[in-house]
Protein backbone atom coordinates (compact mmCIF):
# COMPACT_ATOMS: atom_id res chain seq x y z
CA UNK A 1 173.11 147.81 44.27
CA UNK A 2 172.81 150.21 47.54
CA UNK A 3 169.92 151.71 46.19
CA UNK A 4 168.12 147.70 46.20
CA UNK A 5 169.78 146.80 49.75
CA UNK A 6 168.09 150.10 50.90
CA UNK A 7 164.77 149.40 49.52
CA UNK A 8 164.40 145.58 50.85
CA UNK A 9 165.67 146.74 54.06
CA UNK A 10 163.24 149.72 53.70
CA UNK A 11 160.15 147.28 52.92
CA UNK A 12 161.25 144.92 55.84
CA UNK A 13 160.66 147.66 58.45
CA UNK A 14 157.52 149.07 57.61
CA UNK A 15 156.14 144.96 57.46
CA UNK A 16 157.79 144.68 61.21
CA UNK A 17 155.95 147.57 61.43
CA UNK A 18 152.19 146.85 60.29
CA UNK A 19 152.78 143.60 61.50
CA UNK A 20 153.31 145.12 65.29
CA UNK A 21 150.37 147.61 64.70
CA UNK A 22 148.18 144.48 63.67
CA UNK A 23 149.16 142.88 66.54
CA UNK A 24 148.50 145.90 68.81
CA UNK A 25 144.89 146.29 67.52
CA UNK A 26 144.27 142.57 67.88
CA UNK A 27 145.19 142.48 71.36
CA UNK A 28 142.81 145.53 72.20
CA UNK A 29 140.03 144.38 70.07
CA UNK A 30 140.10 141.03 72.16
CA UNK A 31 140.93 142.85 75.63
CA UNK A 32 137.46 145.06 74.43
CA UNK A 33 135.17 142.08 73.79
CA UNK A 34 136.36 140.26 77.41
CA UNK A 35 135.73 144.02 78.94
CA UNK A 36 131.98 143.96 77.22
CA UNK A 37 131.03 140.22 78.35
CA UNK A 38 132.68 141.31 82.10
CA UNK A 39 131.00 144.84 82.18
CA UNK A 40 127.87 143.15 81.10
CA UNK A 41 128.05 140.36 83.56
CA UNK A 42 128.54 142.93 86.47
CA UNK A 43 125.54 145.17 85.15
CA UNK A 44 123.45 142.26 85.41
CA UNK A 45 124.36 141.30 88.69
CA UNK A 46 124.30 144.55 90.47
CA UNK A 47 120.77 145.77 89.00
CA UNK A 48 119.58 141.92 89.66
CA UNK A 49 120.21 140.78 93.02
CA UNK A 50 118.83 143.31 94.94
CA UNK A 51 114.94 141.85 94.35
CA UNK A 52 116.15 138.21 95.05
CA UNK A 53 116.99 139.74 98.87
CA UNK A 54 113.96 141.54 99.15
CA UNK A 55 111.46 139.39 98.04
CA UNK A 56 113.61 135.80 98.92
CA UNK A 57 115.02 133.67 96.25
CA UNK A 58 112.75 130.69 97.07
CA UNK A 59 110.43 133.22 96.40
CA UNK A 60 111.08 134.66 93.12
CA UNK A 61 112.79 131.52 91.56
CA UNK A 62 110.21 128.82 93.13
CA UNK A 63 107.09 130.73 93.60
CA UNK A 64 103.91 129.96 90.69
CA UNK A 65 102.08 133.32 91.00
CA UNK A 66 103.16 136.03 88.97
CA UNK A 67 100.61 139.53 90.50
CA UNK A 68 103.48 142.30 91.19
CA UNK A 69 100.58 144.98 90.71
CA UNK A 70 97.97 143.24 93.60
CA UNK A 71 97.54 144.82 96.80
CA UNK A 72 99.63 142.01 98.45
CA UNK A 73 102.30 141.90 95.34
CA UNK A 74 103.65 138.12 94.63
CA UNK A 75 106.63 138.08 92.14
CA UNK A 76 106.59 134.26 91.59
CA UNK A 77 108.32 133.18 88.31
CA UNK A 78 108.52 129.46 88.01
CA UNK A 79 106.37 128.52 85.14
CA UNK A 80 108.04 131.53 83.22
CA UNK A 81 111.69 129.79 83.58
CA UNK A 82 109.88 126.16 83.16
CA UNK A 83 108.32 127.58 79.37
CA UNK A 84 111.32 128.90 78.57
CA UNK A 85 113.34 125.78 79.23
CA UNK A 86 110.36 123.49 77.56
CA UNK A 87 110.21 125.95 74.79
CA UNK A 88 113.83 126.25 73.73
CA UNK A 89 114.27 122.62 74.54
CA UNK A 90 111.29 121.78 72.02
CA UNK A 91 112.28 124.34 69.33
CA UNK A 92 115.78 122.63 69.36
CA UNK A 93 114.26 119.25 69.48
CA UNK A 94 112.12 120.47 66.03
CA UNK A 95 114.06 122.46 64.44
CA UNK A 96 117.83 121.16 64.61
CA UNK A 97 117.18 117.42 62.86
CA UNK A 98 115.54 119.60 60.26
CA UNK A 99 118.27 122.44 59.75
CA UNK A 100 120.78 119.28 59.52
CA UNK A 101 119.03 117.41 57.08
CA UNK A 102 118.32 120.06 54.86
CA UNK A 103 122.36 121.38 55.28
CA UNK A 104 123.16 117.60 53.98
CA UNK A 105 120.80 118.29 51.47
CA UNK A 106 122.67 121.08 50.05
CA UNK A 107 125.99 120.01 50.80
CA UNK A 108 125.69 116.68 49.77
CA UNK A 109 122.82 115.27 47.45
CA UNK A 110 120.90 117.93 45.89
CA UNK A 111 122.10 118.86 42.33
CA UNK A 112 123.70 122.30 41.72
CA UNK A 113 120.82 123.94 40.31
CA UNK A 114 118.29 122.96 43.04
CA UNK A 115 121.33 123.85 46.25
CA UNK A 116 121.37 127.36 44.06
CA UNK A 117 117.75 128.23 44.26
CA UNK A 118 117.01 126.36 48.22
CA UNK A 119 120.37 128.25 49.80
CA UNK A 120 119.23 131.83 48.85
CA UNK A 121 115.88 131.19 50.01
CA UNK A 122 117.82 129.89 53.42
CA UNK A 123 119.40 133.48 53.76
CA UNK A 124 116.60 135.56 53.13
CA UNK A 125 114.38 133.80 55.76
CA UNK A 126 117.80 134.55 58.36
CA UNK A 127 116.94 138.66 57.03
CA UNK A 128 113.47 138.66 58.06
CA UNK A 129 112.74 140.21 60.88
CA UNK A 130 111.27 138.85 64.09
CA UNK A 131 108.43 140.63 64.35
CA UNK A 132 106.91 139.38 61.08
CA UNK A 133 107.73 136.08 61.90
CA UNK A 134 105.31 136.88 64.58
CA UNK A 135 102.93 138.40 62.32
CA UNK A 136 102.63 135.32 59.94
CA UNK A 137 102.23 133.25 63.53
CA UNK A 138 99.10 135.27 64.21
CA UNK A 139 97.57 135.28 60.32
CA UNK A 140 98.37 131.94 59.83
CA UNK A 141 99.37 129.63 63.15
CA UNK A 142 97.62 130.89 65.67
CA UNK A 143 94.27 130.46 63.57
CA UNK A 144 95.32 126.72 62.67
CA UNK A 145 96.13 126.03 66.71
CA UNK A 146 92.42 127.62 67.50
CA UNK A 147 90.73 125.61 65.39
CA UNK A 148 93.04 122.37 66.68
CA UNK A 149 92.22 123.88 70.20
CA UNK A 150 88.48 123.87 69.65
CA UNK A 151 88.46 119.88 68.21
CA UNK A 152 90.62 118.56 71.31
CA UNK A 153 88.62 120.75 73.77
CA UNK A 154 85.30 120.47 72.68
CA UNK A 155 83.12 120.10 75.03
CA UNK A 156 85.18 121.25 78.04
CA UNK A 157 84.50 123.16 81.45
CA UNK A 158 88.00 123.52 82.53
CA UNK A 159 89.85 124.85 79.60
CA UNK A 160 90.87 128.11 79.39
CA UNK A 161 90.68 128.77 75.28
CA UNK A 162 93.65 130.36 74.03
CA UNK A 163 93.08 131.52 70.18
CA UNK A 164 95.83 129.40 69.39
CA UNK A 165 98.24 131.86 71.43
CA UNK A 166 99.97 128.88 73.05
CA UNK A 167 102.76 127.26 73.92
CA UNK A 168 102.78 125.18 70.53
CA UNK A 169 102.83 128.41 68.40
CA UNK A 170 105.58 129.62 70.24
CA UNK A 171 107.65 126.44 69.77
CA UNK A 172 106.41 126.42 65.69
CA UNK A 173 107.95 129.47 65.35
CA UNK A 174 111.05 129.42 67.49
CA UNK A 175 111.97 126.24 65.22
CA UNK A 176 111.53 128.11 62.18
CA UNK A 177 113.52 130.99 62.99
CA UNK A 178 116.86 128.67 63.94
CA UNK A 179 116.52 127.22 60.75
CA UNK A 180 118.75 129.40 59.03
CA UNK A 181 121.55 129.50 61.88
CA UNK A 182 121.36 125.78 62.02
CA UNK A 183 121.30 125.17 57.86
CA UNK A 184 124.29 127.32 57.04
CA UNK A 185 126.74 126.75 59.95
CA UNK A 186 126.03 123.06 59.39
CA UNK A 187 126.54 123.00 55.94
CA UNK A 188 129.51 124.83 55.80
CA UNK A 189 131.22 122.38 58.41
CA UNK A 190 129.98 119.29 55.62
CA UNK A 191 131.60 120.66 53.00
CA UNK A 192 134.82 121.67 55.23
CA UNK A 193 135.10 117.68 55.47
CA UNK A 194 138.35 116.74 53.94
CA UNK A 195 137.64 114.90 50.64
CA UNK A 196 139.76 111.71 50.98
CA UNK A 197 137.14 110.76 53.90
CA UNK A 198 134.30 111.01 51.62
CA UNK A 199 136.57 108.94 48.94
CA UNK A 200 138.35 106.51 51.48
CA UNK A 201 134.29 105.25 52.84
CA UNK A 202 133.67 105.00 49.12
CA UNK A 203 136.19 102.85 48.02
CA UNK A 204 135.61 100.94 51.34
CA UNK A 205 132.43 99.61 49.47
CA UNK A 206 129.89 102.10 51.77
CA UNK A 207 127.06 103.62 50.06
CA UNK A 208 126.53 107.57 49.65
CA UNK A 209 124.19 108.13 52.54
CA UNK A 210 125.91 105.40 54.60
CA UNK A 211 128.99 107.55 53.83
CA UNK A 212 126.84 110.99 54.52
CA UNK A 213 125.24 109.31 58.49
CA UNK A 214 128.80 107.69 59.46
CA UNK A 215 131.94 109.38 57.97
CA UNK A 216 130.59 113.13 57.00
CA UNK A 217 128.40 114.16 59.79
CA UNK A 218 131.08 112.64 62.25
CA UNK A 219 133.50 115.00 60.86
CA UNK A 220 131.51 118.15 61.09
CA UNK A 221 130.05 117.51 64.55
CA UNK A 222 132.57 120.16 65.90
CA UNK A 223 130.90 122.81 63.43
CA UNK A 224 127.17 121.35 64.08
CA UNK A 225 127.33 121.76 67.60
CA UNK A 226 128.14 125.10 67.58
CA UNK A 227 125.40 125.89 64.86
CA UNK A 228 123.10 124.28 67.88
CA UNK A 229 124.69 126.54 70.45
CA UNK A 230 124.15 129.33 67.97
CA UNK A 231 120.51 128.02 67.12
CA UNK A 232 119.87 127.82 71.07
CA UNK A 233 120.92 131.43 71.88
CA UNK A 234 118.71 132.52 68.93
CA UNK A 235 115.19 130.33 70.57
CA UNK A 236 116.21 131.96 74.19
CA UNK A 237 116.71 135.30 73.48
CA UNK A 238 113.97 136.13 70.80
CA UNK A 239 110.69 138.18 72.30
CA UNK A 240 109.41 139.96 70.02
CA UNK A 241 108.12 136.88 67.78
CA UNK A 242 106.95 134.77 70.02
CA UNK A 243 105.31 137.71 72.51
CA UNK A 244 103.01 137.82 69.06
CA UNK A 245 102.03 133.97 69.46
CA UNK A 246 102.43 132.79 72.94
CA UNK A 247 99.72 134.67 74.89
CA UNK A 248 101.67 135.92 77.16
CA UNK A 249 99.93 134.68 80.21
CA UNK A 250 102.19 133.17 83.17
CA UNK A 251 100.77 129.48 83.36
CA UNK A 252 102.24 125.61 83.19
CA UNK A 253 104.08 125.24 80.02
CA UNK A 254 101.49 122.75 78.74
CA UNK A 255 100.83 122.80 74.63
CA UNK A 256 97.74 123.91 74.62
CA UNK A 257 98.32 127.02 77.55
CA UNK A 258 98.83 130.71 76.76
CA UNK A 259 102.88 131.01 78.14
CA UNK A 260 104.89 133.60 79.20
CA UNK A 261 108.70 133.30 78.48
CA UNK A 262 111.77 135.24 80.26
CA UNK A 263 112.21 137.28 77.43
CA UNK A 264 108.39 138.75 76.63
CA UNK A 265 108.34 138.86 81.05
CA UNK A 266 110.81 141.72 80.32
CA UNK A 267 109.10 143.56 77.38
CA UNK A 268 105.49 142.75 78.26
CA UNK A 269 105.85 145.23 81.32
CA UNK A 270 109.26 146.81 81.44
CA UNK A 271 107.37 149.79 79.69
CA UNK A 272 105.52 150.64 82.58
CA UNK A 273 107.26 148.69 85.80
CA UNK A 274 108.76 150.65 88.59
CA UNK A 275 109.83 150.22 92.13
CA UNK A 276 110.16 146.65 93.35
CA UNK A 277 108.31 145.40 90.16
CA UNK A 278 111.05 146.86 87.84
CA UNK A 279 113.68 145.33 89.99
CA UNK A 280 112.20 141.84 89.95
CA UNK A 281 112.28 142.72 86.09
CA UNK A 282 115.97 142.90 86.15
CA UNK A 283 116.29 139.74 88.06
CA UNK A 284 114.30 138.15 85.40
CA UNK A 285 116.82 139.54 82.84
CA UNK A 286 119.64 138.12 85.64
CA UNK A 287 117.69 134.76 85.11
CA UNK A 288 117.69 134.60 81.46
CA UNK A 289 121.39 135.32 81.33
CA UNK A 290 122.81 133.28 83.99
CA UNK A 291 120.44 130.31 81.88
CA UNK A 292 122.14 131.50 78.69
CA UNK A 293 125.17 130.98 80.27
CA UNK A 294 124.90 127.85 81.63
CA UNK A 295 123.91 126.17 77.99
CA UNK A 296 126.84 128.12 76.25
CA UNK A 297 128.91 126.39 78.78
CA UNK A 298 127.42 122.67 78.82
CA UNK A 299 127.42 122.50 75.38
CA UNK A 300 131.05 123.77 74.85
CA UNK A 301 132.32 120.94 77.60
CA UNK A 302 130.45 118.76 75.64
CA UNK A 303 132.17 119.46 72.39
CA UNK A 304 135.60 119.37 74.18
CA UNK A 305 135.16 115.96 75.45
CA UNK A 306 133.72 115.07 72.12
CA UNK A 307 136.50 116.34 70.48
CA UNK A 308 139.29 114.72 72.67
CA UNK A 309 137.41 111.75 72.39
CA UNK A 310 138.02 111.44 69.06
CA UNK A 311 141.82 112.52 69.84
CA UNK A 312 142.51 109.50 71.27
């Protein structure tokens, strides 16, 4: 009988015990991740700012010409925050109806064997990496946009041809590469739905996809949004794909124009930038992460008031 008291008693410390050591490494893991974003922030900042008082905000952040290696250096960067607005916007405005209609798909109305051979196809196309992404652009995009170039162009004194290295290339395969972000987040917040919704519309005398477009989707629109957030930070941040298919020429973000975004500003000439020029660089990178930022933001108050919305 002592021997049992002593063991539970025993087994009752050493749980207080992991359970105070879990709680310890919790707390520093989380103190760690708001020390990264902070330390981060603060990098930016101090290695950004110093350009934006020696050349003048207005400008950097206003100014259209982009020649830091002329004789009379102008560090303009307009049009490259304008395409990279346009561009993410566009890619979001593509790619997101399809990523959610493909996640209902799955989720909801294609049969098991078809959702078994579509979803792993879904995850290897999130493994592959950027750069061939950009590769396929040039073989096979860029070629198409040339020849659609040449057709809506013919005949012109003005336009500068491209190759198909243009603005629509880059949005093509921006979309493409949120696809997977958007697909699985969203269809893992459809099937999170309770069931008794699905049932309750049902028995209500709704159809399936009336049940899919006004009960279902409703639901999940917590765990869609945040696949869009996701999706978002994925079209903003990538460089290396679309630096393949854009051109990378600082112009109007027009379809048919070879663009520059933040991101390819950065590795287009980082490699090689110094003085003033590699400053500017930094504010660029300042740029793209105070814009980052701001949409992480806007999109989470958005949620919130969607969410409390449906509170009430």
């Amino acid at each position: 009988m002592s021997s049992e008291t002593f063991s539970i008693r025993s087994h009752r410390g050493s749980k207080s015990a992991v359970e105070h050591a879990a709680q310890v490494i919790f707390t520093v893991c989380g103190f760690a991740a708001v020390l990264a974003v902070a330390s981060i922030t603060l990098y930016m900042i101090i290695s950004g700012t110093p350009a934006l008082f020696k050349v003048g905000i207005l400008d950097i952040l206003f100014g259209t010409v982009w020649k830091p290696a002329a004789a009379d250096p102008s560090f303009g960067i307009l049009f490259v925050i304008l395409t990279s607005i346009v561009g993410t916007l566009l890619a979001i405005l593509i790619g997101v109806p399809i990523g959610v209609m493909t996640a209902v798909f799955l989720a909801e109305v294609a049969p098991a064997r078809v959702a078994n051979v579509v979803r792993p196809a879904i995850e290897l196309l999130a493994g592959i990496p950027s750069v061939i992404y950009g590769l396929l652009g040039i073989l096979i995009l860029n070629p198409l946009m040339y020849k659609l170039e040449m057709i809506i162009f013919k005949g012109s004194a003005t336009h500068q041809f491209t190759g198909g290295a243009n603005l629509i290339s880059a949005v093509l395969v921006l979309a493409l590469m949120i696809l997977p972000t958007v697909i699985n987040i969203s269809e893992t917040s459809l099937r999170a739905v309770p069931a008794h919704l699905k049932s309750a519309s049902l028995a209500l005398g709704a159809t399936h996809i009336q049940t899919i477009f006004h009960v279902i989707i409703p639901a999940a629109k917590s765990g869609i949004i945040t696949a869009v957030v996701l999706g978002t930070g994925r079209a903003i941040g990538e460089a290396m794909a679309i630096s393949l298919v854009s051109g990378s020429s600082v112009n109007f973000p027009l379809p048919f124009n070879s663009v520059r975004f933040l991101t390819t500003a950065i590795v287009a000439e980082m490699g090689y930038a110094s003085g003033l020029h590699r400053e500017v660089l930094f504010t660029i990178g300042l740029v793209l992460f105070a814009f980052i930022m701001i949409i992480n933001v806007s999109l989470t108050r958005i949620l919130k008031k969607g969410v409390s919305r449906d509170d009430k």
